[in-house]
PDB file of N, CA and C in Angstrom:
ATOM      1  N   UNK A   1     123.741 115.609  83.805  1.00  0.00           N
ATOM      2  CA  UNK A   1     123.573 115.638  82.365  1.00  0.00           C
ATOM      3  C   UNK A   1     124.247 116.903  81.827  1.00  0.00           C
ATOM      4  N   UNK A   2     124.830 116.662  81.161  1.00  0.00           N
ATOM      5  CA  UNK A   2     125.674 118.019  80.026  1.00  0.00           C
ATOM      6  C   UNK A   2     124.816 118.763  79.269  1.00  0.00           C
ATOM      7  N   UNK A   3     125.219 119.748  79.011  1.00  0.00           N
ATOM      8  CA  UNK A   3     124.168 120.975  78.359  1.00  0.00           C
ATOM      9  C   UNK A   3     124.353 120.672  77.134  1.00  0.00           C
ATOM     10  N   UNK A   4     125.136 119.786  76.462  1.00  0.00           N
ATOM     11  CA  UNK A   4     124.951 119.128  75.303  1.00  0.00           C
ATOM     12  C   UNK A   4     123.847 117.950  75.060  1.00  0.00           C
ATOM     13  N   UNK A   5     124.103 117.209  76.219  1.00  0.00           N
ATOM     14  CA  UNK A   5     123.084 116.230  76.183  1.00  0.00           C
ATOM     15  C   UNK A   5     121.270 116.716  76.445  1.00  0.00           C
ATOM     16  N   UNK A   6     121.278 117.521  77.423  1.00  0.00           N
ATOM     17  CA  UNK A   6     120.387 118.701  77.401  1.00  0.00           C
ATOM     18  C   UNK A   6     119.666 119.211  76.047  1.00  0.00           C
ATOM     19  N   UNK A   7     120.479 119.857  75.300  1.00  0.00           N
ATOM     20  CA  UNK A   7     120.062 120.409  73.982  1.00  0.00           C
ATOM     21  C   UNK A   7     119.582 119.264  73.238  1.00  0.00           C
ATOM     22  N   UNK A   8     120.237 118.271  73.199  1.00  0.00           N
ATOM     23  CA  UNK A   8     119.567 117.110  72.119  1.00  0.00           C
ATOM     24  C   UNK A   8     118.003 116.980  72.932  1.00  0.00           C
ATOM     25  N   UNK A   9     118.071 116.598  74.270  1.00  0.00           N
ATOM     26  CA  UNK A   9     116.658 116.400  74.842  1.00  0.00           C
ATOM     27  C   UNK A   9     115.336 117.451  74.410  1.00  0.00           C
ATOM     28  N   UNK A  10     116.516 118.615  74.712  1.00  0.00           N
ATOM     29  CA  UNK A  10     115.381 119.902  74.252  1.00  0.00           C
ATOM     30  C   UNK A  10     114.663 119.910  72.573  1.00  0.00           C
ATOM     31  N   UNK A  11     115.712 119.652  71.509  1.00  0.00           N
ATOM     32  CA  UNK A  11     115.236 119.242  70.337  1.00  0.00           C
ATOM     33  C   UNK A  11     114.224 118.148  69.905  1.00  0.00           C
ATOM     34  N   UNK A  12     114.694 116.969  71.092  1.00  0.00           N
ATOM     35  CA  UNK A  12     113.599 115.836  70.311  1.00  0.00           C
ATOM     36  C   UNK A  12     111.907 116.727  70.948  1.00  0.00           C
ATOM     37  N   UNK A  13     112.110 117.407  72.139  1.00  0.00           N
ATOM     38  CA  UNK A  13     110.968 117.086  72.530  1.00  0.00           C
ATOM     39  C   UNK A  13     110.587 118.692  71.297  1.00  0.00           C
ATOM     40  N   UNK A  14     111.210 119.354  71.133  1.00  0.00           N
ATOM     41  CA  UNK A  14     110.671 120.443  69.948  1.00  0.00           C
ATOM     42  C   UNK A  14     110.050 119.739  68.791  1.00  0.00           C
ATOM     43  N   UNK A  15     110.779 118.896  68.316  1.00  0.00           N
ATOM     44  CA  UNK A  15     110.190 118.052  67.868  1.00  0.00           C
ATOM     45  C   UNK A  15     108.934 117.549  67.399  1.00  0.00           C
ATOM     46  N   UNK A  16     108.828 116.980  68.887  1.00  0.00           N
ATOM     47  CA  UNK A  16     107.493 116.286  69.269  1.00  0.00           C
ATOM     48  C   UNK A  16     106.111 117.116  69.461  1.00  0.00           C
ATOM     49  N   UNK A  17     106.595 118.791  70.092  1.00  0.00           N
ATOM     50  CA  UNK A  17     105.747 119.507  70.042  1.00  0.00           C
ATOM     51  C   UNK A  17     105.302 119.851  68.955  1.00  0.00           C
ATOM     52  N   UNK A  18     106.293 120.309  67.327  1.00  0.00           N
ATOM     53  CA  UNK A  18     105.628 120.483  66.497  1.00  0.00           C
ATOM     54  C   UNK A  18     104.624 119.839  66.199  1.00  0.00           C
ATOM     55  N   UNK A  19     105.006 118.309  65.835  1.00  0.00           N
ATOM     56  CA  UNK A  19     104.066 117.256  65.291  1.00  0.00           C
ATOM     57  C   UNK A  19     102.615 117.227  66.174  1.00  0.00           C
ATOM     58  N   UNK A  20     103.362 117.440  67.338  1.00  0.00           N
ATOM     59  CA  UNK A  20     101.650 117.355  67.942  1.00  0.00           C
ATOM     60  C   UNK A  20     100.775 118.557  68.062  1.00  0.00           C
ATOM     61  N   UNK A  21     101.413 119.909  67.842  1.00  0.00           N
ATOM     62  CA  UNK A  21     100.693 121.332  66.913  1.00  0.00           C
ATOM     63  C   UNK A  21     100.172 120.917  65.810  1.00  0.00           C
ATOM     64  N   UNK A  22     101.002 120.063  65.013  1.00  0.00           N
ATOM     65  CA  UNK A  22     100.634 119.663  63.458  1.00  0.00           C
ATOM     66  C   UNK A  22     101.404 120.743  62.847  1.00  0.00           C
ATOM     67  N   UNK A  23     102.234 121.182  63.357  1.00  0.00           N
ATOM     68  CA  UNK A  23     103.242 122.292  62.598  1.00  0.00           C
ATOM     69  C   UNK A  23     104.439 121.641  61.506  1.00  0.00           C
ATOM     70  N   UNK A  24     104.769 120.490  61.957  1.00  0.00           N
ATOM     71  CA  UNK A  24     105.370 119.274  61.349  1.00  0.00           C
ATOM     72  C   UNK A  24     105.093 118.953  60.258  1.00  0.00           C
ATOM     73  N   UNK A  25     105.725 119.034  58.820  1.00  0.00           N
ATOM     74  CA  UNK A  25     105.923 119.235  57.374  1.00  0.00           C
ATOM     75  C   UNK A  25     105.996 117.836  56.896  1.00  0.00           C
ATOM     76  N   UNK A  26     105.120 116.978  56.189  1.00  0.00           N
ATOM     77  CA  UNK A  26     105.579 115.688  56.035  1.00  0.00           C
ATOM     78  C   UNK A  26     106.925 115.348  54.765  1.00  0.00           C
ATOM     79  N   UNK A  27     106.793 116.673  53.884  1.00  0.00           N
ATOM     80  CA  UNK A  27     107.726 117.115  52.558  1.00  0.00           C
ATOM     81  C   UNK A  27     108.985 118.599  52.733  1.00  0.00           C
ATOM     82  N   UNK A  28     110.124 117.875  52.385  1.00  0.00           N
ATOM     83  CA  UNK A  28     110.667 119.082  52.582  1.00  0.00           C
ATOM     84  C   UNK A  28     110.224 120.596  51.621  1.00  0.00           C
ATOM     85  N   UNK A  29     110.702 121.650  52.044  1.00  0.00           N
ATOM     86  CA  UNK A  29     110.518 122.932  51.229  1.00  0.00           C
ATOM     87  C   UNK A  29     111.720 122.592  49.892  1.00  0.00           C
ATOM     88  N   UNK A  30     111.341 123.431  48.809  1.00  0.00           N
ATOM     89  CA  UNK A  30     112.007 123.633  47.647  1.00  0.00           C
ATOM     90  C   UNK A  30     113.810 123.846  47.892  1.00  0.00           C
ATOM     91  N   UNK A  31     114.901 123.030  47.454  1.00  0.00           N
ATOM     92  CA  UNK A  31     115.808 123.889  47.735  1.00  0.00           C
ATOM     93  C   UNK A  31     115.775 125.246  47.708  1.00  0.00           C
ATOM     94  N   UNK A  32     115.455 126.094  47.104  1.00  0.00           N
ATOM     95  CA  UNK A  32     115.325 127.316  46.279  1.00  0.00           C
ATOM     96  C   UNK A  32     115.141 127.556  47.992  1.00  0.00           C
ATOM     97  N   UNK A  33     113.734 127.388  48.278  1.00  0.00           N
ATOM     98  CA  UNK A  33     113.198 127.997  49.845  1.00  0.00           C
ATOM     99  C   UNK A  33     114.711 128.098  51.026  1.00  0.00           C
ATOM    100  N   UNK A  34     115.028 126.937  50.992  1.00  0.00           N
ATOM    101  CA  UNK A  34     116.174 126.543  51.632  1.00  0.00           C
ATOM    102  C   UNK A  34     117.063 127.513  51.564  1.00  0.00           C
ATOM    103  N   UNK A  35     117.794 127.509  50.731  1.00  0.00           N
ATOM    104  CA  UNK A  35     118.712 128.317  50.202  1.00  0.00           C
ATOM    105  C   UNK A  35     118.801 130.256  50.645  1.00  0.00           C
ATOM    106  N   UNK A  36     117.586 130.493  50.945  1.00  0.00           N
ATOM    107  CA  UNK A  36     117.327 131.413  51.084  1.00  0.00           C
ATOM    108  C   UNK A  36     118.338 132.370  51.874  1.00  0.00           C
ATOM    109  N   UNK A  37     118.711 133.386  51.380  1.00  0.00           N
ATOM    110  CA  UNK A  37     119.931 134.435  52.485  1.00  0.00           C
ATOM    111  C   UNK A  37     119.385 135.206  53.570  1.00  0.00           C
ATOM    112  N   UNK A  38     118.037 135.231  53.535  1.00  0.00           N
ATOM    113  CA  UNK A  38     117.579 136.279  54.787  1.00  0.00           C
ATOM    114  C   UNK A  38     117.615 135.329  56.085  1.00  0.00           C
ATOM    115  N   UNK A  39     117.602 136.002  57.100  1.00  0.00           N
ATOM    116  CA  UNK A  39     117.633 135.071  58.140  1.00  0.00           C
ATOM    117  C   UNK A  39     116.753 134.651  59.111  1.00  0.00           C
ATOM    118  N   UNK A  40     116.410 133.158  59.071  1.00  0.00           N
ATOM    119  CA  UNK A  40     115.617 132.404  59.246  1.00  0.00           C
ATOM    120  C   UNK A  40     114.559 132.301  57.798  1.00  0.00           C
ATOM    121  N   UNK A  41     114.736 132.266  56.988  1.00  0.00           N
ATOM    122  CA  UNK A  41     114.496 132.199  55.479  1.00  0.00           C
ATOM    123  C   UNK A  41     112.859 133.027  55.855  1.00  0.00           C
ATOM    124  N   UNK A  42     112.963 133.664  56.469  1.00  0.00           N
ATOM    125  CA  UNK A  42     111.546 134.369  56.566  1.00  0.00           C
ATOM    126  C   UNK A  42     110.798 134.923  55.531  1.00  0.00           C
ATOM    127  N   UNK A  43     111.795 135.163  53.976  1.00  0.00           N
ATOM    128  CA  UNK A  43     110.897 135.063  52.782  1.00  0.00           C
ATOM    129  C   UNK A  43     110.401 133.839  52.298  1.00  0.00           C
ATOM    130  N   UNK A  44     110.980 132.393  52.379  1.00  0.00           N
ATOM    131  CA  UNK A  44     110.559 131.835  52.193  1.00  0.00           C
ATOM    132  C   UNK A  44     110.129 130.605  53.218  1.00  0.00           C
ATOM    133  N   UNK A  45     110.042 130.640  54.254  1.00  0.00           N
ATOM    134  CA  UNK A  45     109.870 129.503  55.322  1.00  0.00           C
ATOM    135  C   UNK A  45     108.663 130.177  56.038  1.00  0.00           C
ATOM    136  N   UNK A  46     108.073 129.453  56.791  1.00  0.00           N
ATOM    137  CA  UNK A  46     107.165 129.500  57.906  1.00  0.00           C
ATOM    138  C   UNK A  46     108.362 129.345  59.038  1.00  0.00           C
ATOM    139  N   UNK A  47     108.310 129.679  60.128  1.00  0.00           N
ATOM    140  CA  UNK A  47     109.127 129.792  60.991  1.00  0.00           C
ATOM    141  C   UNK A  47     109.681 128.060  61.920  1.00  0.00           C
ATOM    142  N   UNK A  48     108.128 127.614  61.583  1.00  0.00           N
ATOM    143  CA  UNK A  48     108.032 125.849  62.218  1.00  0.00           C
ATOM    144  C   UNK A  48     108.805 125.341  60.886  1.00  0.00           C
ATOM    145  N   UNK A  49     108.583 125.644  59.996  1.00  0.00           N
ATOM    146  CA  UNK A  49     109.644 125.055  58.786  1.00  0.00           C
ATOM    147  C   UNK A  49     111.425 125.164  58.816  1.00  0.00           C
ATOM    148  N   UNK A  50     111.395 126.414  59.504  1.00  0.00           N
ATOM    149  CA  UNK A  50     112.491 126.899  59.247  1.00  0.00           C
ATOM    150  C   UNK A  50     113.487 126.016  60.874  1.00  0.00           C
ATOM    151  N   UNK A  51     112.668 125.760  61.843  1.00  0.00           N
ATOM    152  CA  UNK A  51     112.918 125.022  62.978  1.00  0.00           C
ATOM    153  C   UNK A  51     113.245 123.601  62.357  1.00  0.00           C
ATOM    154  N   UNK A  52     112.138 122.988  61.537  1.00  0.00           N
ATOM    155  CA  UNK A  52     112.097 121.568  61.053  1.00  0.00           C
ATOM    156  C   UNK A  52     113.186 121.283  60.342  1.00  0.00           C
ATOM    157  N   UNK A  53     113.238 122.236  59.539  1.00  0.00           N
ATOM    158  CA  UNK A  53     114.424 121.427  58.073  1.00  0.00           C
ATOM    159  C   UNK A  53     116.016 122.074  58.355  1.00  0.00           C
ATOM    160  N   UNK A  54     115.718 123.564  59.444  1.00  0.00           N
ATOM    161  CA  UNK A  54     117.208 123.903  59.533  1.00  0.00           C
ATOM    162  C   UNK A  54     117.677 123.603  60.953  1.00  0.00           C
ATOM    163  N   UNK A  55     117.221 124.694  61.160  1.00  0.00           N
ATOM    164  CA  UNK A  55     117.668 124.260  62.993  1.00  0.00           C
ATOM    165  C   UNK A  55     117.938 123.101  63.599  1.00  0.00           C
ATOM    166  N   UNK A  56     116.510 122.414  63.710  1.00  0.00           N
ATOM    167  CA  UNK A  56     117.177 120.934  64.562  1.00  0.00           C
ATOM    168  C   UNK A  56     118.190 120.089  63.477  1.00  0.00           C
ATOM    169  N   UNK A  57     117.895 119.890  62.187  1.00  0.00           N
ATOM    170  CA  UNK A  57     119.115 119.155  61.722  1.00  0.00           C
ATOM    171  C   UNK A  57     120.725 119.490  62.053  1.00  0.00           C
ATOM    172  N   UNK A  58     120.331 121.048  61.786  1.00  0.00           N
ATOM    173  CA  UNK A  58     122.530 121.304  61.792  1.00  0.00           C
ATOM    174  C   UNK A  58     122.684 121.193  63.611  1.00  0.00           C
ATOM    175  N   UNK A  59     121.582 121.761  64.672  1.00  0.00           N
ATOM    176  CA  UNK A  59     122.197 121.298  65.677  1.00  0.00           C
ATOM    177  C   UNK A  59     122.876 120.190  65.972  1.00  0.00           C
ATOM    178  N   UNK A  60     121.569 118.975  65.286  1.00  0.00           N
ATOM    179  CA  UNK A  60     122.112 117.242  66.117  1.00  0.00           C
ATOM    180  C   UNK A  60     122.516 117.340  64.758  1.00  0.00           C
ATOM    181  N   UNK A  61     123.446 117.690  63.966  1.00  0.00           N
ATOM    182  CA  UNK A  61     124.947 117.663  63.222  1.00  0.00           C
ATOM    183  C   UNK A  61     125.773 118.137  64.161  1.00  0.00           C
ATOM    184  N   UNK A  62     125.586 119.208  64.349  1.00  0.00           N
ATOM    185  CA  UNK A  62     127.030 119.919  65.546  1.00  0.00           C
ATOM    186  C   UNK A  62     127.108 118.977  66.246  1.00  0.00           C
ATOM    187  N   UNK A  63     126.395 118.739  67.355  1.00  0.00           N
ATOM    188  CA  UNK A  63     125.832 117.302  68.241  1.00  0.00           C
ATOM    189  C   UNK A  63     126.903 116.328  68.100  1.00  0.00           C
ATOM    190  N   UNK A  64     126.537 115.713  66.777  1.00  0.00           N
ATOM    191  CA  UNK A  64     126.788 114.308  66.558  1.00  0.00           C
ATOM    192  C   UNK A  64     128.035 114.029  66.303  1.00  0.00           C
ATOM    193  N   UNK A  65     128.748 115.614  65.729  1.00  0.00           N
ATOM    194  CA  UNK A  65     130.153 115.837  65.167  1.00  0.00           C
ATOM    195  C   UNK A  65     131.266 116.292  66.353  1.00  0.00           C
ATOM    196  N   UNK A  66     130.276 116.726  67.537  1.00  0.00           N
ATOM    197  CA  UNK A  66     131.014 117.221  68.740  1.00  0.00           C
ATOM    198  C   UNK A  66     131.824 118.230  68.229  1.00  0.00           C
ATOM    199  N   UNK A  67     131.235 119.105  67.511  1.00  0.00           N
ATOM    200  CA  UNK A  67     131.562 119.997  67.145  1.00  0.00           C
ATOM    201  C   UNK A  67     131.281 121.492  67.634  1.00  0.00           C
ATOM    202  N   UNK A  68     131.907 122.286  67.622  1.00  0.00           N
ATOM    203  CA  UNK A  68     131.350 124.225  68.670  1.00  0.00           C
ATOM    204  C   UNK A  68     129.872 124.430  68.419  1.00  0.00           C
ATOM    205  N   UNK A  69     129.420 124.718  68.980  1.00  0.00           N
ATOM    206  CA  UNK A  69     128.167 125.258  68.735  1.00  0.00           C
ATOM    207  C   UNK A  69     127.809 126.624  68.608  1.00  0.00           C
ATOM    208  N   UNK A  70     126.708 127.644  67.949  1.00  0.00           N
ATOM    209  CA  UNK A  70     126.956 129.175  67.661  1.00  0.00           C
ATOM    210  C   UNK A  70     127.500 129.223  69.192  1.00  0.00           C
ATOM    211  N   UNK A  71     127.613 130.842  69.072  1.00  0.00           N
ATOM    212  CA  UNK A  71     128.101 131.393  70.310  1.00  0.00           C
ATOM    213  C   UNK A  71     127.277 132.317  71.008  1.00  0.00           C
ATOM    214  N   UNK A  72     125.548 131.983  70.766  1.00  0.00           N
ATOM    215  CA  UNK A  72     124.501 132.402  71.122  1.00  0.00           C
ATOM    216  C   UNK A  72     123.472 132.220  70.475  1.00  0.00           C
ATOM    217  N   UNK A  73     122.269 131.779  71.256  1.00  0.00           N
ATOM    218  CA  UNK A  73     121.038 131.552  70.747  1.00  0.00           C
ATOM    219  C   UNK A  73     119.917 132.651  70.873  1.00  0.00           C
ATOM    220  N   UNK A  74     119.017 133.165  69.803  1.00  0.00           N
ATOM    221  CA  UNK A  74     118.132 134.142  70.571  1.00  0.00           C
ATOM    222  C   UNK A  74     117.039 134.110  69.638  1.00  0.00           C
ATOM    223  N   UNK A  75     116.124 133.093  70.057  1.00  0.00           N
ATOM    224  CA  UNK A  75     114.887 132.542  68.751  1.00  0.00           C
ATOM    225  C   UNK A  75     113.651 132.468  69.455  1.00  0.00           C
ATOM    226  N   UNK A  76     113.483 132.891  70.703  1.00  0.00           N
ATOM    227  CA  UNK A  76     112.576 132.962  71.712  1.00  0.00           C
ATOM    228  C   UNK A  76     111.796 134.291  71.072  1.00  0.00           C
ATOM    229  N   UNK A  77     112.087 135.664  70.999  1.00  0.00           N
ATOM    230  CA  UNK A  77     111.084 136.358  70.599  1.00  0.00           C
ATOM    231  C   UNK A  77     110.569 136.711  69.101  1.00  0.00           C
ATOM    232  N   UNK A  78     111.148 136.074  68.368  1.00  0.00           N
ATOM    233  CA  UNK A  78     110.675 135.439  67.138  1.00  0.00           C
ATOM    234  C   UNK A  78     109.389 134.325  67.018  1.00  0.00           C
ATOM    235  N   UNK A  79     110.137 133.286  67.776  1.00  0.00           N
ATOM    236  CA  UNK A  79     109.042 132.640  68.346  1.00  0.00           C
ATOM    237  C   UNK A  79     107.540 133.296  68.899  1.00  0.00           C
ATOM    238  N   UNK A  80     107.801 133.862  69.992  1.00  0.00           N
ATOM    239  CA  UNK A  80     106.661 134.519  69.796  1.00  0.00           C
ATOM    240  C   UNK A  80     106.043 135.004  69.366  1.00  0.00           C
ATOM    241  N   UNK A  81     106.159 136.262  68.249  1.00  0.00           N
ATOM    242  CA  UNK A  81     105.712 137.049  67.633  1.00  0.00           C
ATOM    243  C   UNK A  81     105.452 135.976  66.165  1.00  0.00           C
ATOM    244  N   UNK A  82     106.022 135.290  65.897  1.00  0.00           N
ATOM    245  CA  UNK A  82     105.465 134.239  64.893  1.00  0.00           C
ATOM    246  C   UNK A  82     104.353 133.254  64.873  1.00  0.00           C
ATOM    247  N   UNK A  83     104.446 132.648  66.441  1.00  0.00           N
ATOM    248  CA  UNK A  83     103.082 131.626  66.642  1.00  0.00           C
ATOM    249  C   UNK A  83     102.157 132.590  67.480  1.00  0.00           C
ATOM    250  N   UNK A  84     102.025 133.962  67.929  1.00  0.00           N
ATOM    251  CA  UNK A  84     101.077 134.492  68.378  1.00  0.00           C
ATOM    252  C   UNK A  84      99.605 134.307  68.035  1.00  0.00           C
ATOM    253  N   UNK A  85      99.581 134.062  66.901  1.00  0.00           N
ATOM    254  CA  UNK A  85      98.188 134.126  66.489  1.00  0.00           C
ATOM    255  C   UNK A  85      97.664 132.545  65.675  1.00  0.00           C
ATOM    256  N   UNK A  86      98.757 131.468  66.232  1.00  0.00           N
ATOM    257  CA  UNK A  86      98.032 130.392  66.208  1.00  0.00           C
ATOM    258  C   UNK A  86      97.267 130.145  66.719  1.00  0.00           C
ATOM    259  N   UNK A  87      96.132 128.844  66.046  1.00  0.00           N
ATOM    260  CA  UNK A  87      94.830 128.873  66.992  1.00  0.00           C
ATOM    261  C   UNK A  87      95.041 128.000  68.133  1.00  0.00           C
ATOM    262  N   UNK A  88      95.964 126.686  68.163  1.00  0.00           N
ATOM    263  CA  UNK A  88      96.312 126.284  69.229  1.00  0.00           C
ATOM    264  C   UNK A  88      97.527 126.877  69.863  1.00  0.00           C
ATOM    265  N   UNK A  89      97.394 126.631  71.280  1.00  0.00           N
ATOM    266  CA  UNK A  89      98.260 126.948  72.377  1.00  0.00           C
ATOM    267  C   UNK A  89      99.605 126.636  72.037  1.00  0.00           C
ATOM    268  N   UNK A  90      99.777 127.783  71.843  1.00  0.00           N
ATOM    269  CA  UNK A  90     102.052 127.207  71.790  1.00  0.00           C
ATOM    270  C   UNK A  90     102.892 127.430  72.585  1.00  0.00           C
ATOM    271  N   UNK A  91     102.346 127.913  73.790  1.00  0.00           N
ATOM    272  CA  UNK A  91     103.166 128.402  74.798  1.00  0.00           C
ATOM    273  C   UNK A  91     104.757 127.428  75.802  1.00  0.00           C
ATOM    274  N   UNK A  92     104.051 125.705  75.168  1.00  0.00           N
ATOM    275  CA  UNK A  92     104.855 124.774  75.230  1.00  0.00           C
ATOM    276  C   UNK A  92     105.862 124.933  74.260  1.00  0.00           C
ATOM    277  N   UNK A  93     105.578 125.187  72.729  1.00  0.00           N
ATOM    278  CA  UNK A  93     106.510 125.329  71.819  1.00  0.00           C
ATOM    279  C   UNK A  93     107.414 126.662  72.166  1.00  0.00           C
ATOM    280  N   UNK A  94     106.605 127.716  72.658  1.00  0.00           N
ATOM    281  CA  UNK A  94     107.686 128.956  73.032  1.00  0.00           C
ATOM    282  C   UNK A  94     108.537 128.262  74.108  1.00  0.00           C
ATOM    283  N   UNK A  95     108.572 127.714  75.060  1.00  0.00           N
ATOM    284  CA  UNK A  95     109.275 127.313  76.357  1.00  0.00           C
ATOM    285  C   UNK A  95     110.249 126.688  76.045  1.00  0.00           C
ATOM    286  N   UNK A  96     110.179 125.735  74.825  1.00  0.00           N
ATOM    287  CA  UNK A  96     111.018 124.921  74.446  1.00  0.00           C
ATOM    288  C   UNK A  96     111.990 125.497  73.442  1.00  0.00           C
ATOM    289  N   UNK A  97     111.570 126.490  72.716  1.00  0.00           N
ATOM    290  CA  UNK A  97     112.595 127.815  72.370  1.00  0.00           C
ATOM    291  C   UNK A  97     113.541 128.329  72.634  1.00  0.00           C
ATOM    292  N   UNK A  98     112.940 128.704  74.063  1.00  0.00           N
ATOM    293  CA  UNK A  98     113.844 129.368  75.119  1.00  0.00           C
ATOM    294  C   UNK A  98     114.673 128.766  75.775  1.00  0.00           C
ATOM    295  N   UNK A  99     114.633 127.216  76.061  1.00  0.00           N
ATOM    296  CA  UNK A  99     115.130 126.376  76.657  1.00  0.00           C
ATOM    297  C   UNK A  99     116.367 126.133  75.428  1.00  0.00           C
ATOM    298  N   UNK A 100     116.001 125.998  74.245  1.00  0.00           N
ATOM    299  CA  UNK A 100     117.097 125.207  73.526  1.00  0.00           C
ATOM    300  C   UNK A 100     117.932 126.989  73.395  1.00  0.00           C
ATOM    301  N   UNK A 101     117.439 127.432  73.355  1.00  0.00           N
ATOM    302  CA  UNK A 101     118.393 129.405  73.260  1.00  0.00           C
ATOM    303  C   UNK A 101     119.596 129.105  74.456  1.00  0.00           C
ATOM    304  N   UNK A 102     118.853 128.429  75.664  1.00  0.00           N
ATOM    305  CA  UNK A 102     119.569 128.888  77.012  1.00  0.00           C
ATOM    306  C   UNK A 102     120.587 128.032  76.921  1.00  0.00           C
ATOM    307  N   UNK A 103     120.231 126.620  76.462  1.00  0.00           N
ATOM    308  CA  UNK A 103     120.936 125.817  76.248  1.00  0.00           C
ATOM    309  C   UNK A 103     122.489 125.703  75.446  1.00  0.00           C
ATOM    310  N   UNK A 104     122.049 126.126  74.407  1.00  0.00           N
ATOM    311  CA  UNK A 104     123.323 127.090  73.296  1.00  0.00           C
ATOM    312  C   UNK A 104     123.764 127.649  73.744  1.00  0.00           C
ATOM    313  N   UNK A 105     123.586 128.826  74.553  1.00  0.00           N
ATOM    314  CA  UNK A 105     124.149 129.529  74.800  1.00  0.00           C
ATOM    315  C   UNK A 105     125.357 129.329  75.547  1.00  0.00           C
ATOM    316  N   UNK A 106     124.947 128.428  76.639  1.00  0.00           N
ATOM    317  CA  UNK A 106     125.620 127.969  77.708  1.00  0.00           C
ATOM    318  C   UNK A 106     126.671 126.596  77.778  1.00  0.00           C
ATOM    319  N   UNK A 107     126.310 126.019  76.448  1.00  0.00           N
ATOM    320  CA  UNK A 107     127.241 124.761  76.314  1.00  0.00           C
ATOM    321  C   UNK A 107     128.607 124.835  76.163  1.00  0.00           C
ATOM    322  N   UNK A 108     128.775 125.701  75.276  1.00  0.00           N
ATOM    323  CA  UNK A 108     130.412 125.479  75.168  1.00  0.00           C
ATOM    324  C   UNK A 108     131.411 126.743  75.392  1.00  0.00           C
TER     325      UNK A 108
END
C-alpha cells in the first residue's frame, strides 16, 4: 500500500474517531471562523473543528487531485496539548495524528 493510500486510510479512520469522541460538528463554522489567518484558526476553531472542516477536506483534495502534498506534517503536539483535558480518552485520536504527520511527511 502507498503512503498515499495510507494517508486516506489514516483520515477516514480520524474521522471515525472524532464522531465516536463526539468531537464531530454536525454544522459547519461561520466562514468568517474559516477564514481565519492564524494558524490552525486557533482564534476561531476548536482544534477537532479545525481537523473536520480543514485538514481532512484539502488533504483528500490533494488526494483526489494527485496532487504534492505539504512538505511536512507536525500536528501531533498540538494535538496533545489541545485534547489533554478531555474527559474521554483520546489517546486513539493523538495516534492517529501522528500517524497522518508521519504519513505526509513521507509521501512524496
Amino acid at each position: 500500500m502507498s503512503e498515499r493510500e495510507q494517508l486516506r486510510r489514516h483520515l477516514l479512520a480520524l474521522e471515525s474517531e472524532l464522531r465516536r469522541l463526539k468531537l464531530w460538528q454536525p454544522s459547519p463554522p461561520s466562514a468568517d471562523a474559516l477564514a481565519s489567518s492564524e494558524p490552525f484558526c486557533v482564534d476561531t476553531l476548536s482544534l477537532s473543528e479545525w481537523l473536520q472542516w480543514l485538514l481532512i477536506p484539502r488533504i483528500n483534495a490533494l488526494l483526489d487531485g494527485q496532487l504534492p502534498l505539504p512538505a511536512g506534517c507536525n500536528i501531533t503536539a498540538l494535538a496533545e496539548e489541545s485534547f489533554k483535558n478531555e474527559e474521554q480518552d483520546c489517546s486513539r485520536l493523538i495516534q492517529l495524528i501522528g500517524a497522518i504527520d508521519a504519513s505526509i511527511t513521507r509521501a512524496d
